[in-house]
C-alpha atoms as a PDB file:
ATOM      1  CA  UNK A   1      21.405 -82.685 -15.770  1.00  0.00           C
ATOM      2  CA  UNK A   2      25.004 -80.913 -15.209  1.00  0.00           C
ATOM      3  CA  UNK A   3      26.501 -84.328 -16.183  1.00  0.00           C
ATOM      4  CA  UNK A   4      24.505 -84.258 -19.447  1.00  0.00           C
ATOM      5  CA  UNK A   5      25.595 -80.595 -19.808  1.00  0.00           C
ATOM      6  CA  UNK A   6      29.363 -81.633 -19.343  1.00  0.00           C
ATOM      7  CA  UNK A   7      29.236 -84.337 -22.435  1.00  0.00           C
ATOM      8  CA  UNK A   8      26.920 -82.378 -24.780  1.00  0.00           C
ATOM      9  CA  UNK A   9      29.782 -79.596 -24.353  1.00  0.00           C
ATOM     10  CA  UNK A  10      32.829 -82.455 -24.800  1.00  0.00           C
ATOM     11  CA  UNK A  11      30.838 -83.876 -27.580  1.00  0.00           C
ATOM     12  CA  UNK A  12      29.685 -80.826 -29.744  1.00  0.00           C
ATOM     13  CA  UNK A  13      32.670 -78.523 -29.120  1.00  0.00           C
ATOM     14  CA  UNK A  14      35.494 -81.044 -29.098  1.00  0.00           C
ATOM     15  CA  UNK A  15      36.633 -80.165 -32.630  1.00  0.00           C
ATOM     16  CA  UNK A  16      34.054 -77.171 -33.990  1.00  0.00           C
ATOM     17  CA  UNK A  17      34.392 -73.849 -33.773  1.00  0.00           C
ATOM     18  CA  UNK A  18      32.723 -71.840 -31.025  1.00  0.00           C
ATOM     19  CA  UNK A  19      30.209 -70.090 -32.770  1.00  0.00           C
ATOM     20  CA  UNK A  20      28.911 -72.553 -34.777  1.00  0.00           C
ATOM     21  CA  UNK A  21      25.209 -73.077 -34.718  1.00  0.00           C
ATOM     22  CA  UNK A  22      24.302 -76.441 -32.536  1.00  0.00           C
ATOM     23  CA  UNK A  23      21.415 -78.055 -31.549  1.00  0.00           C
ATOM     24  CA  UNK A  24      21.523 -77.381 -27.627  1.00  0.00           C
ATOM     25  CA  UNK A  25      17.672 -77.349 -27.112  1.00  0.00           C
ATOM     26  CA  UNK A  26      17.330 -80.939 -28.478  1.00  0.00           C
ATOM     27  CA  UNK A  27      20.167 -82.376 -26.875  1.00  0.00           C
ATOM     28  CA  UNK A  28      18.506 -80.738 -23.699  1.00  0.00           C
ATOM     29  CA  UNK A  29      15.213 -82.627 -24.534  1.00  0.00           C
ATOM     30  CA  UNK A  30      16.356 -85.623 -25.188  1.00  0.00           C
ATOM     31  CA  UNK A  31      18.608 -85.927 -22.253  1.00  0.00           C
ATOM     32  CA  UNK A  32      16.457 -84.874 -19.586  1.00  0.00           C
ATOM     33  CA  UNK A  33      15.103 -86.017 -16.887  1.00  0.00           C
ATOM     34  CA  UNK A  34      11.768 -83.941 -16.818  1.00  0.00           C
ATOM     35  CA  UNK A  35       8.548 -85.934 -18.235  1.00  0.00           C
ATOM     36  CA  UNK A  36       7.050 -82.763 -19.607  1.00  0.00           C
ATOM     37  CA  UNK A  37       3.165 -83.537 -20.439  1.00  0.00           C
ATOM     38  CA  UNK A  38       1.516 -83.222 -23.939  1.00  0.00           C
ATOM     39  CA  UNK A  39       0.008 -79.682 -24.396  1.00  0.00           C
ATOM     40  CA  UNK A  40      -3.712 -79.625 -25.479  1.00  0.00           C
ATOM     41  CA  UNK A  41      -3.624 -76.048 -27.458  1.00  0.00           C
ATOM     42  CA  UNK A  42      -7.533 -75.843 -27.712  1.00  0.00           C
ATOM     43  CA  UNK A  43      -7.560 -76.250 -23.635  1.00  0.00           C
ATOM     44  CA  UNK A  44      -4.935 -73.420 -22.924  1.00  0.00           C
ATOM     45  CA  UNK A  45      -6.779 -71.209 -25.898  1.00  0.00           C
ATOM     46  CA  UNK A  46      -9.961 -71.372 -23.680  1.00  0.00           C
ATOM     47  CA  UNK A  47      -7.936 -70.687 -20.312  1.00  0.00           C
ATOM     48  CA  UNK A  48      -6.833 -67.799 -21.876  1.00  0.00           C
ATOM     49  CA  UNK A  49     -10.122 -66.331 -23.445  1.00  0.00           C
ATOM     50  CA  UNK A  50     -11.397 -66.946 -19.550  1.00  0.00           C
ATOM     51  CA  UNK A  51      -8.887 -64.680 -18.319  1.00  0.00           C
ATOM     52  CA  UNK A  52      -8.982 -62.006 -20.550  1.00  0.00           C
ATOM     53  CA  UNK A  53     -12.878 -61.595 -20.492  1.00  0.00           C
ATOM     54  CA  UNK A  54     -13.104 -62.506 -16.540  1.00  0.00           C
ATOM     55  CA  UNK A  55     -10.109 -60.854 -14.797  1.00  0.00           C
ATOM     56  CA  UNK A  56      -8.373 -62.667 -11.755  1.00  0.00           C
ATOM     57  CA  UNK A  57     -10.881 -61.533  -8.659  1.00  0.00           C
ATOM     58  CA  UNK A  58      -7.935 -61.346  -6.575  1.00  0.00           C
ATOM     59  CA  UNK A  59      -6.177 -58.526  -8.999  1.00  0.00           C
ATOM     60  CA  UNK A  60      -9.745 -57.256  -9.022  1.00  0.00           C
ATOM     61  CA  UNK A  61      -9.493 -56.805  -5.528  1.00  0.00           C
ATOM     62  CA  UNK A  62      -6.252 -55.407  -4.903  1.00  0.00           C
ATOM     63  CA  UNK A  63      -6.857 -52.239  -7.716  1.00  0.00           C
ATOM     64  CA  UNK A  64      -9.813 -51.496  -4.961  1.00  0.00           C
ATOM     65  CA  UNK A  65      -7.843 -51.619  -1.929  1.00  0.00           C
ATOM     66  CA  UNK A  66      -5.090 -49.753  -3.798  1.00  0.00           C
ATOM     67  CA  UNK A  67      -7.936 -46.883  -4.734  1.00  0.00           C
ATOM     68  CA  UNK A  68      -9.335 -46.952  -1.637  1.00  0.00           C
ATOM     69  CA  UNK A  69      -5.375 -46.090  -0.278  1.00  0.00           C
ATOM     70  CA  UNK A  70      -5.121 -43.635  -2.543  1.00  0.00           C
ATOM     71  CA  UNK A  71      -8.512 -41.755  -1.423  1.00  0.00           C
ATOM     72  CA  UNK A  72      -7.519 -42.134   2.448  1.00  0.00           C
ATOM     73  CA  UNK A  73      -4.034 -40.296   1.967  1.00  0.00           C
ATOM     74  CA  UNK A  74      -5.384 -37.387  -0.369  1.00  0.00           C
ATOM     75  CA  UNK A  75      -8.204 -37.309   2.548  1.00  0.00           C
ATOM     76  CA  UNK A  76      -5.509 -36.720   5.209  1.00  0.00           C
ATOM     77  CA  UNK A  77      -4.023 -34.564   3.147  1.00  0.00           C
ATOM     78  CA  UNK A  78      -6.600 -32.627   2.876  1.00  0.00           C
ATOM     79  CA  UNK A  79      -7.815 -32.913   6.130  1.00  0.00           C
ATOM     80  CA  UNK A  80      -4.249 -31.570   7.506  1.00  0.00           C
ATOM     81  CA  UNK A  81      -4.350 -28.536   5.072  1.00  0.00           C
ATOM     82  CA  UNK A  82      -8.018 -27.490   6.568  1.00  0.00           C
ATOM     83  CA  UNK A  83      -6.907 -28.264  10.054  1.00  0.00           C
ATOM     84  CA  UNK A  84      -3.123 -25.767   9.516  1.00  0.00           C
ATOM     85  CA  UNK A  85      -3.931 -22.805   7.667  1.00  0.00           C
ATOM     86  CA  UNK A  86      -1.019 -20.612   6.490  1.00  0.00           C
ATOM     87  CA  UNK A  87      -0.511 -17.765   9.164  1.00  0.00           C
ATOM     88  CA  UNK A  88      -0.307 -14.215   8.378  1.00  0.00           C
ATOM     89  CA  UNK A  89       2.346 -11.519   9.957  1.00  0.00           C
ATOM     90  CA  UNK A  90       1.465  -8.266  10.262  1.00  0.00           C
ATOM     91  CA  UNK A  91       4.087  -5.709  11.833  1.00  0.00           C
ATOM     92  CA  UNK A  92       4.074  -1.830  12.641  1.00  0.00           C
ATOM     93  CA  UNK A  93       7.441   0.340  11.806  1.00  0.00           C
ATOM     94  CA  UNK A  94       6.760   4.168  13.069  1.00  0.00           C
ATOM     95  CA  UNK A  95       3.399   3.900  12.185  1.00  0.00           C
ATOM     96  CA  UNK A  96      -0.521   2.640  13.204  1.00  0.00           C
ATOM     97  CA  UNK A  97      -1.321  -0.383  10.992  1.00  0.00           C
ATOM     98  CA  UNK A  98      -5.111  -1.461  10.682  1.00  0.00           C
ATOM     99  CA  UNK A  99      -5.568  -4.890  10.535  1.00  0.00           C
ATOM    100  CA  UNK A 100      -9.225  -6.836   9.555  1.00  0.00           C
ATOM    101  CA  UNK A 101      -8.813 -10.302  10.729  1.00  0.00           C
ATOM    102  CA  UNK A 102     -10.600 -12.840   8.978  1.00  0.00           C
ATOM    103  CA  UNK A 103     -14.254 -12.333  11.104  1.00  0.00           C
ATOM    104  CA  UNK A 104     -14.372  -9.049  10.563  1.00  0.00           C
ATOM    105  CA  UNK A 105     -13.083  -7.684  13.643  1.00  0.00           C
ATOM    106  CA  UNK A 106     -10.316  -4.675  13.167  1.00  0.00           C
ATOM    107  CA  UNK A 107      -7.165  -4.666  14.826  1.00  0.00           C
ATOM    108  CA  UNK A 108      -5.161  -1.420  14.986  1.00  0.00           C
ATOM    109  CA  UNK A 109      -1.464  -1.690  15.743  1.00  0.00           C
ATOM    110  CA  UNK A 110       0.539   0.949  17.187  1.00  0.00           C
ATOM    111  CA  UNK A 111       4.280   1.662  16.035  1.00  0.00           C
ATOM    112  CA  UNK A 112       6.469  -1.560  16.784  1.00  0.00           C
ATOM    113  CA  UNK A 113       3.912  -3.795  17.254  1.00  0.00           C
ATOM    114  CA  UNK A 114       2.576  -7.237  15.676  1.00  0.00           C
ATOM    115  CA  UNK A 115       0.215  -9.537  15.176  1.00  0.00           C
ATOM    116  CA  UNK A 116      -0.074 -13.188  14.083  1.00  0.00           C
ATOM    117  CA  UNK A 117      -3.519 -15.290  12.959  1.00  0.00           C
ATOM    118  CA  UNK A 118      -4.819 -17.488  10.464  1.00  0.00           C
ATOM    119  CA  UNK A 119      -6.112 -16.945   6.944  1.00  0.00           C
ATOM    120  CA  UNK A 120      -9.376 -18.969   8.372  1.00  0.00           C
ATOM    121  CA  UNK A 121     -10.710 -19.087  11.392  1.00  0.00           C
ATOM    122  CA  UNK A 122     -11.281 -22.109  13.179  1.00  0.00           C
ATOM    123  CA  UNK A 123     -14.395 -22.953  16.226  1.00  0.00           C
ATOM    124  CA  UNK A 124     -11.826 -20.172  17.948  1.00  0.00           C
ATOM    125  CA  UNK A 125     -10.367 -16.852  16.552  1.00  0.00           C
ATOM    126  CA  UNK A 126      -6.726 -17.315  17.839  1.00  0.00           C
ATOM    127  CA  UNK A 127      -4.358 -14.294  17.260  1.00  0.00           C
ATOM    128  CA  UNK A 128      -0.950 -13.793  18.341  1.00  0.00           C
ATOM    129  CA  UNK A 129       0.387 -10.414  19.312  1.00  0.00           C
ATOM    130  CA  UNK A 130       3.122  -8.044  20.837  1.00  0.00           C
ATOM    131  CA  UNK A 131       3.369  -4.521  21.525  1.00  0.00           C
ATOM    132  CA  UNK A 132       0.148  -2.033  21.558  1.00  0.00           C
ATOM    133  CA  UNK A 133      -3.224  -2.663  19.644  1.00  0.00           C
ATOM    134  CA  UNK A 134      -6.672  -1.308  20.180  1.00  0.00           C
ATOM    135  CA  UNK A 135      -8.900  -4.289  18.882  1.00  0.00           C
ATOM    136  CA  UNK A 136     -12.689  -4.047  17.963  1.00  0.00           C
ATOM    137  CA  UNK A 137     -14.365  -7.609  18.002  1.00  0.00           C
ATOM    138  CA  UNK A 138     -17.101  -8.948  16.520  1.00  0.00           C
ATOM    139  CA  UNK A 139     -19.445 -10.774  18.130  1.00  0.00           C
ATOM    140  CA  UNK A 140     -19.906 -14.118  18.030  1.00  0.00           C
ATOM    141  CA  UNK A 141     -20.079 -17.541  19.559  1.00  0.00           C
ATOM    142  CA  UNK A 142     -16.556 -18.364  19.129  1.00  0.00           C
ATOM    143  CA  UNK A 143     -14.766 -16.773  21.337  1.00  0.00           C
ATOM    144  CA  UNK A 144     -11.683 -14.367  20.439  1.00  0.00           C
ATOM    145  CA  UNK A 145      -8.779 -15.449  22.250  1.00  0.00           C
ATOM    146  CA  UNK A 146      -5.693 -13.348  21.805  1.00  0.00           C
ATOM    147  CA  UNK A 147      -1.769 -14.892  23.181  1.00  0.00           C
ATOM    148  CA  UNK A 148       0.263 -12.555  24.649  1.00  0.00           C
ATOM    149  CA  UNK A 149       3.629 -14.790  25.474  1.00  0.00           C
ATOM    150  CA  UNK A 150       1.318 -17.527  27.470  1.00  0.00           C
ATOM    151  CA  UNK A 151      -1.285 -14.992  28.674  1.00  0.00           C
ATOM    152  CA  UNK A 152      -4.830 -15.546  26.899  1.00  0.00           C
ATOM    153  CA  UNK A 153      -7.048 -12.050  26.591  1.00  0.00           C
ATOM    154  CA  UNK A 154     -10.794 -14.217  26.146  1.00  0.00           C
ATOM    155  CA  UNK A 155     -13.560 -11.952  24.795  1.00  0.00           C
ATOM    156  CA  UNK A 156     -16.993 -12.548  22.709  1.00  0.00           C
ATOM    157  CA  UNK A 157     -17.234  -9.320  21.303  1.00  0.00           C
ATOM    158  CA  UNK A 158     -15.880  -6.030  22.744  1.00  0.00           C
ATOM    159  CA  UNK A 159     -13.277  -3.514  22.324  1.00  0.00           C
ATOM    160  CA  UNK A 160     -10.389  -2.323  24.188  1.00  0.00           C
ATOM    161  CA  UNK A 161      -7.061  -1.780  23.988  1.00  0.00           C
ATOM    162  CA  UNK A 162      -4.281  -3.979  24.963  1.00  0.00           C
ATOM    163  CA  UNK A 163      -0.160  -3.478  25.816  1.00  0.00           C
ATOM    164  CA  UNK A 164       2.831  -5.991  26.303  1.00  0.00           C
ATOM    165  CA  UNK A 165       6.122  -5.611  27.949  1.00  0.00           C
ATOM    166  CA  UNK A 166       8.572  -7.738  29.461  1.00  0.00           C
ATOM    167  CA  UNK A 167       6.916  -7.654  32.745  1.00  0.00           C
ATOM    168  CA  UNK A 168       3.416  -6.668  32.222  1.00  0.00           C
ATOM    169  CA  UNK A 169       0.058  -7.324  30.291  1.00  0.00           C
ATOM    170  CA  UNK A 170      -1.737  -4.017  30.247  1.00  0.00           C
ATOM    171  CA  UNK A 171      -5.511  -3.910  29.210  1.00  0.00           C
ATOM    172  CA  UNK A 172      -7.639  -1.001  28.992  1.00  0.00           C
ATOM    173  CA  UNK A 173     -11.727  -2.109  28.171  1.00  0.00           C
ATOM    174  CA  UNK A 174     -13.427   0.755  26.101  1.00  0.00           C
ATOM    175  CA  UNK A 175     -16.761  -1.851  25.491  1.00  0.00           C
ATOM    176  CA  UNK A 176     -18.026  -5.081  26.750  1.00  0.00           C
ATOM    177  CA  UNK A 177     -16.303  -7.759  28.978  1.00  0.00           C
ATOM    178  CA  UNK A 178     -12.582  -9.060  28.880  1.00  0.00           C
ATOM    179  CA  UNK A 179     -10.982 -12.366  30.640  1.00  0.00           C
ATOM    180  CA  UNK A 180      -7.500 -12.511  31.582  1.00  0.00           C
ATOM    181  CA  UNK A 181      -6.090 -15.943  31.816  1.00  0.00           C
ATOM    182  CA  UNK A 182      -3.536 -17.854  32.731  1.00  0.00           C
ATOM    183  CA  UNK A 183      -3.003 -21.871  33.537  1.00  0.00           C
ATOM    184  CA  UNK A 184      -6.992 -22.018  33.744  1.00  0.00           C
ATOM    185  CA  UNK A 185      -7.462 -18.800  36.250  1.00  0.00           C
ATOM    186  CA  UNK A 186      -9.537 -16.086  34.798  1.00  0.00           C
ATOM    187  CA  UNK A 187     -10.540 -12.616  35.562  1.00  0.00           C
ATOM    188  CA  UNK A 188     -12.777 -10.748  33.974  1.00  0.00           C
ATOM    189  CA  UNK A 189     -12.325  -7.319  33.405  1.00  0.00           C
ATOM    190  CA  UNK A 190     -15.642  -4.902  32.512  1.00  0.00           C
ATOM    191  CA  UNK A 191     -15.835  -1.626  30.595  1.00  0.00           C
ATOM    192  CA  UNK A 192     -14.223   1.683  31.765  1.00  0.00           C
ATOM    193  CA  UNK A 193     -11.923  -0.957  34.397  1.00  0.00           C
ATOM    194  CA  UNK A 194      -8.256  -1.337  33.514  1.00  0.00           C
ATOM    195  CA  UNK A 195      -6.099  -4.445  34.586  1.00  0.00           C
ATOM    196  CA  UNK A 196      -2.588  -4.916  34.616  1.00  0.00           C
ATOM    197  CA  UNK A 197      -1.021  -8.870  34.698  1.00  0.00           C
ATOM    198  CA  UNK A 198       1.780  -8.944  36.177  1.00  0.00           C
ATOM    199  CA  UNK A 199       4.359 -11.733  34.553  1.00  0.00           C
ATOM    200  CA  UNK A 200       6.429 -12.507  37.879  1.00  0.00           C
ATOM    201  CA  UNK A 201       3.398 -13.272  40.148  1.00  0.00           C
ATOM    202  CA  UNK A 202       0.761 -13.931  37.818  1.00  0.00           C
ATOM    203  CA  UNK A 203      -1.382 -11.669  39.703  1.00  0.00           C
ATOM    204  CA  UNK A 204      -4.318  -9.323  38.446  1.00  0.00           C
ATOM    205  CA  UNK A 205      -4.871  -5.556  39.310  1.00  0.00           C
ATOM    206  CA  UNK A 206      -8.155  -4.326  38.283  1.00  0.00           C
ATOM    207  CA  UNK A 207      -9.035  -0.342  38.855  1.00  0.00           C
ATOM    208  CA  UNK A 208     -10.412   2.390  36.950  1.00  0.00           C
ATOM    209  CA  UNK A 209      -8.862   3.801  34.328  1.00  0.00           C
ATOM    210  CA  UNK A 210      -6.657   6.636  35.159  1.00  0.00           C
ATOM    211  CA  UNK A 211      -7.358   8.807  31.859  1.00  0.00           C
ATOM    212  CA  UNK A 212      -9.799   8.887  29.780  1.00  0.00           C
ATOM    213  CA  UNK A 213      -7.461   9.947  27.043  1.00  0.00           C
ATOM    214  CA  UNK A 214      -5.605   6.315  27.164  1.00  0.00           C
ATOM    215  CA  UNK A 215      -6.366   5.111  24.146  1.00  0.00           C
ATOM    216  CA  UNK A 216      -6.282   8.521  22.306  1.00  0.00           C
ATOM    217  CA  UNK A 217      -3.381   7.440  19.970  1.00  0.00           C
ATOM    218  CA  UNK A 218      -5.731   5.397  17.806  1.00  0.00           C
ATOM    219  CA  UNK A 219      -8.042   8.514  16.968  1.00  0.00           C
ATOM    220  CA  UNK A 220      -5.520  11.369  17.773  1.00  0.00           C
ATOM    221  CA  UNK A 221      -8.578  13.233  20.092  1.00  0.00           C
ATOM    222  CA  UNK A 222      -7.680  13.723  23.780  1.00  0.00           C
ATOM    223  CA  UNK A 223      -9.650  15.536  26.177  1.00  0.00           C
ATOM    224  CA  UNK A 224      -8.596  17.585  29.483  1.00  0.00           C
ATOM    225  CA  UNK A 225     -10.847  18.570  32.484  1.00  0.00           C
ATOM    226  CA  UNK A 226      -9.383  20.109  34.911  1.00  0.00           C
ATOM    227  CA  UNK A 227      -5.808  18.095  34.135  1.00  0.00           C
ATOM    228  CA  UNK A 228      -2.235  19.008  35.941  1.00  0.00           C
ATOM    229  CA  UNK A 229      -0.574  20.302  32.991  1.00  0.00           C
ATOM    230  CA  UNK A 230       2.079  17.571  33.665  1.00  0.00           C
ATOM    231  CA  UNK A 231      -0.159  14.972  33.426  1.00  0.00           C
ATOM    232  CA  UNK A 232      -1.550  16.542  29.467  1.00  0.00           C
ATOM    233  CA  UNK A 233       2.106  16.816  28.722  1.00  0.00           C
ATOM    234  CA  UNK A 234       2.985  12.759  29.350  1.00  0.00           C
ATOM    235  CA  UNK A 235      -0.251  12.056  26.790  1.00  0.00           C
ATOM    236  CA  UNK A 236       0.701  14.730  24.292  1.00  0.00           C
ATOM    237  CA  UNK A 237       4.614  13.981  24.418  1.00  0.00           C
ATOM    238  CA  UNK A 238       3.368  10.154  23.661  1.00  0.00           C
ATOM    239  CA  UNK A 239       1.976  10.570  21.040  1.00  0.00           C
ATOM    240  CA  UNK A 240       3.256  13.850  19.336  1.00  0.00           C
ATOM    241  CA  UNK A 241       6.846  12.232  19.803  1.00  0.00           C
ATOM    242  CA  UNK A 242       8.099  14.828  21.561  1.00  0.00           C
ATOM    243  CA  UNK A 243       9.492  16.028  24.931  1.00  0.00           C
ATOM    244  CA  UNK A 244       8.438  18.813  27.094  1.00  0.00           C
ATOM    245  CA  UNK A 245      10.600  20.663  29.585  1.00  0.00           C
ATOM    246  CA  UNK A 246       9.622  23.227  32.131  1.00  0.00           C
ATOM    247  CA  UNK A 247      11.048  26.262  33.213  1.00  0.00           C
ATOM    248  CA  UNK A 248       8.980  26.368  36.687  1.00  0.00           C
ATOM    249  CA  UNK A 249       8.167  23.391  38.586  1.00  0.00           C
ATOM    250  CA  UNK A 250       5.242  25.042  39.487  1.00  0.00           C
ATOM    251  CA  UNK A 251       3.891  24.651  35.723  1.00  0.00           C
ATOM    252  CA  UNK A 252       3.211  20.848  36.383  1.00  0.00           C
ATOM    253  CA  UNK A 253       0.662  21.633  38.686  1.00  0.00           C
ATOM    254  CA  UNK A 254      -1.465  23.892  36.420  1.00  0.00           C
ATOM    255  CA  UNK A 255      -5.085  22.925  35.457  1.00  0.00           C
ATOM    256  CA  UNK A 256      -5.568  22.709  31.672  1.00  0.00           C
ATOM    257  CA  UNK A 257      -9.438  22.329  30.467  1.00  0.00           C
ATOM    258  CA  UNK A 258      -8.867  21.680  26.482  1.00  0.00           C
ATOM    259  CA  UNK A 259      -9.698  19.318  23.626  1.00  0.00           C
ATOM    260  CA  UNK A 260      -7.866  18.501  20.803  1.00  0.00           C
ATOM    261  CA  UNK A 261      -8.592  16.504  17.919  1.00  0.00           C
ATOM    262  CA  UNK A 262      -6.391  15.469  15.154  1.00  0.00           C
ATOM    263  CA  UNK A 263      -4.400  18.757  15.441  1.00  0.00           C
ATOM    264  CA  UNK A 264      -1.303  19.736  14.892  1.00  0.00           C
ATOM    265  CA  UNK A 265       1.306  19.911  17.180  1.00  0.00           C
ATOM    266  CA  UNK A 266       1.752  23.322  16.553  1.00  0.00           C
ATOM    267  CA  UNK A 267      -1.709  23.854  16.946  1.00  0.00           C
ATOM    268  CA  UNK A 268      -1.866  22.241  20.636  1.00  0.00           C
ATOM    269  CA  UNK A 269       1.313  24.526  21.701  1.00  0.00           C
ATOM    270  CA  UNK A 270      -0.844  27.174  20.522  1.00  0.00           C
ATOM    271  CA  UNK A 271      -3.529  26.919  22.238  1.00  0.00           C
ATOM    272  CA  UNK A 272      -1.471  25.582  26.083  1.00  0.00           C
ATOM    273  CA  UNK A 273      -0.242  28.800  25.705  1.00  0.00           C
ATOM    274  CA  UNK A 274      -3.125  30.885  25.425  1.00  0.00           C
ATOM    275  CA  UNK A 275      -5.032  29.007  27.726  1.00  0.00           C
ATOM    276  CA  UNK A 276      -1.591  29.339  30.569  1.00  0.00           C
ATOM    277  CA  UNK A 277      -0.285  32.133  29.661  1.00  0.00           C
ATOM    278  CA  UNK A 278       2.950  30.445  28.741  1.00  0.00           C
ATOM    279  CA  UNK A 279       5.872  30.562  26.054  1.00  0.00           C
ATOM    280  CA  UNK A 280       6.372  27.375  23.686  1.00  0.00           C
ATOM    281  CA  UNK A 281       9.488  27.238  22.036  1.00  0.00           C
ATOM    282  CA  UNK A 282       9.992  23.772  19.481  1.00  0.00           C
ATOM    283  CA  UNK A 283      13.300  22.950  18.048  1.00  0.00           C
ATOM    284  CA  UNK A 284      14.047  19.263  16.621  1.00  0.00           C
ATOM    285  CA  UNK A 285      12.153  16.690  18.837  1.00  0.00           C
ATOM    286  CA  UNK A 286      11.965  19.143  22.510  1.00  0.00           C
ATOM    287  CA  UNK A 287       9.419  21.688  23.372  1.00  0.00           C
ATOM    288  CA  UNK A 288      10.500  24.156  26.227  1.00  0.00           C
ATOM    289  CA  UNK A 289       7.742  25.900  28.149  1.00  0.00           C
ATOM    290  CA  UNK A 290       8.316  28.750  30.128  1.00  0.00           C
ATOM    291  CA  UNK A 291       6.245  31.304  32.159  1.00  0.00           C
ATOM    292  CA  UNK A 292       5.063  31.719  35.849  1.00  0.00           C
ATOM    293  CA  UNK A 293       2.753  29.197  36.596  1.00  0.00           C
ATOM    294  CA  UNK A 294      -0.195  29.170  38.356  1.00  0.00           C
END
């Protein structure tokens, strides 16, 4: 075929111009080597009808597997979006932040504090948190399970409060039953108990709790019986933001019987020093207290 290719070119080209027309496809024909077969048009008319009216089963075939592709990814797709909900972030500044998580519980964070959970929740209510939060839980099958750095607080429905540092987990249980855990050991932890985790041992201290006036930062109420007026004054300076100093060392050991709810500071110096006998003096963020003692 090349060889034919060679002496058409010599032949046609030896003294025309380039660009004039020539009869390449007949020379092609005629010198070829290929027998090519007489074409019966009515035959490849039919073929053709077939085709068009009855597709190729194969292609038939492949557009299903290719749907049924397309339905498997968008169903993984979905499947992943169900299974990794977008998380929310909720963080304190200087003041309590309430918090309804997505059962219905409430979550109420004290200043610098945070939580972390899921617009949905799952066959477990996971939330993340850090700092101080009183938490009221709903009941409910699934349990509530609440990370603090790698230490699970497990509950059904209860309420207590709950505080992180570096080196401790602290948990005060106002209703119900609470579970520490950690690396599969659990304690539980009943109503009117306190526990403290510590980090560096993983041990578990359970005892009553020392004041009943420990989670009075939520509601602003605290109540005294009989208290060491330098035990009231750690409580109040808490949460009034303030810091007391005493003229008489004897003044710690004074009893104070009082309650106070949602008052004003100036309203609880008021009424220490009727109650004492004492002098309160505020300026800025200190309150001096001077008098006797008891």
């Amino acid at each position: 075929m090349a060889k034919d290719l060679k002496i058409y070119n010599h032949l046609n080209y030896k003294d025309q111009p380039s660009d004039k027309e020539d009869g390449f496809v007949e020379f092609l024909f005629q010198h070829s080597d290929l027998n090519v077969p007489e074409i019966d048009e009515n035959r490849a008319w039919d073929k053709l009808n077939q085709k068009i009216h009855n597709p190729n089963k194969g292609f038939a075939w492949m557009k299903i597997a290719a749907a049924v592709a397309i339905l498997a990814v968008l169903s993984v797709s979905l499947f992943l979006y169900d299974a990794a909900p977008s998380q929310i972030q909720v963080a304190s500044a200087d003041q309590k932040v309430n918090v309804t998580f997505p059962d219905g519980s409430i979550g109420i964070l004290n200043a610098n504090s945070s939580f972390t959970y899921p617009e949905s929740f799952g066959d477990e209510r996971n939330v993340s948190f850090s700092g101080e939060a009183y938490f009221d839980i709903q009941k409910s099958e699934k349990p509530f399970i609440i990370d603090v750095n790698g230490v699970d607080v497990k509950v059904l429905g209860t309420a207590f409060n709950l505080i992180t540092t570096e080196n401790e987990v602290q948990l005060y249980v106002d209703r119900g039953l609470v579970a520490f855990e950690k690396d599969g050991k659990q304690t539980q932890v009943p109503a009117g108990k306190e526990a403290i985790f510590n980090r560096n041992d993983a041990s578990v201290e359970v005892k009553n709790i020392p004041s009943a006036n420990i989670m009075s930062w939520r509601n602003g109420v605290f109540s005294f019986d009989q208290t060491p007026l330098g035990d009231a004054l750690v409580e109040l300076g808490e949460y009034y933001e303030v810091e007391f100093e005493l003229s008489n060392d004897k003044l710690e050991t004074c009893k104070i019987s009082a309650t106070f709810k949602n008052q004003t500071l100036k309203e609880v110096l008021e009424t220490i020093s009727t109650v004492l006998n004492v002098k309160t003096t505020l300026k800025n963020d200190t309150v001096k207290i001077s008098g006797k003692g008891c």
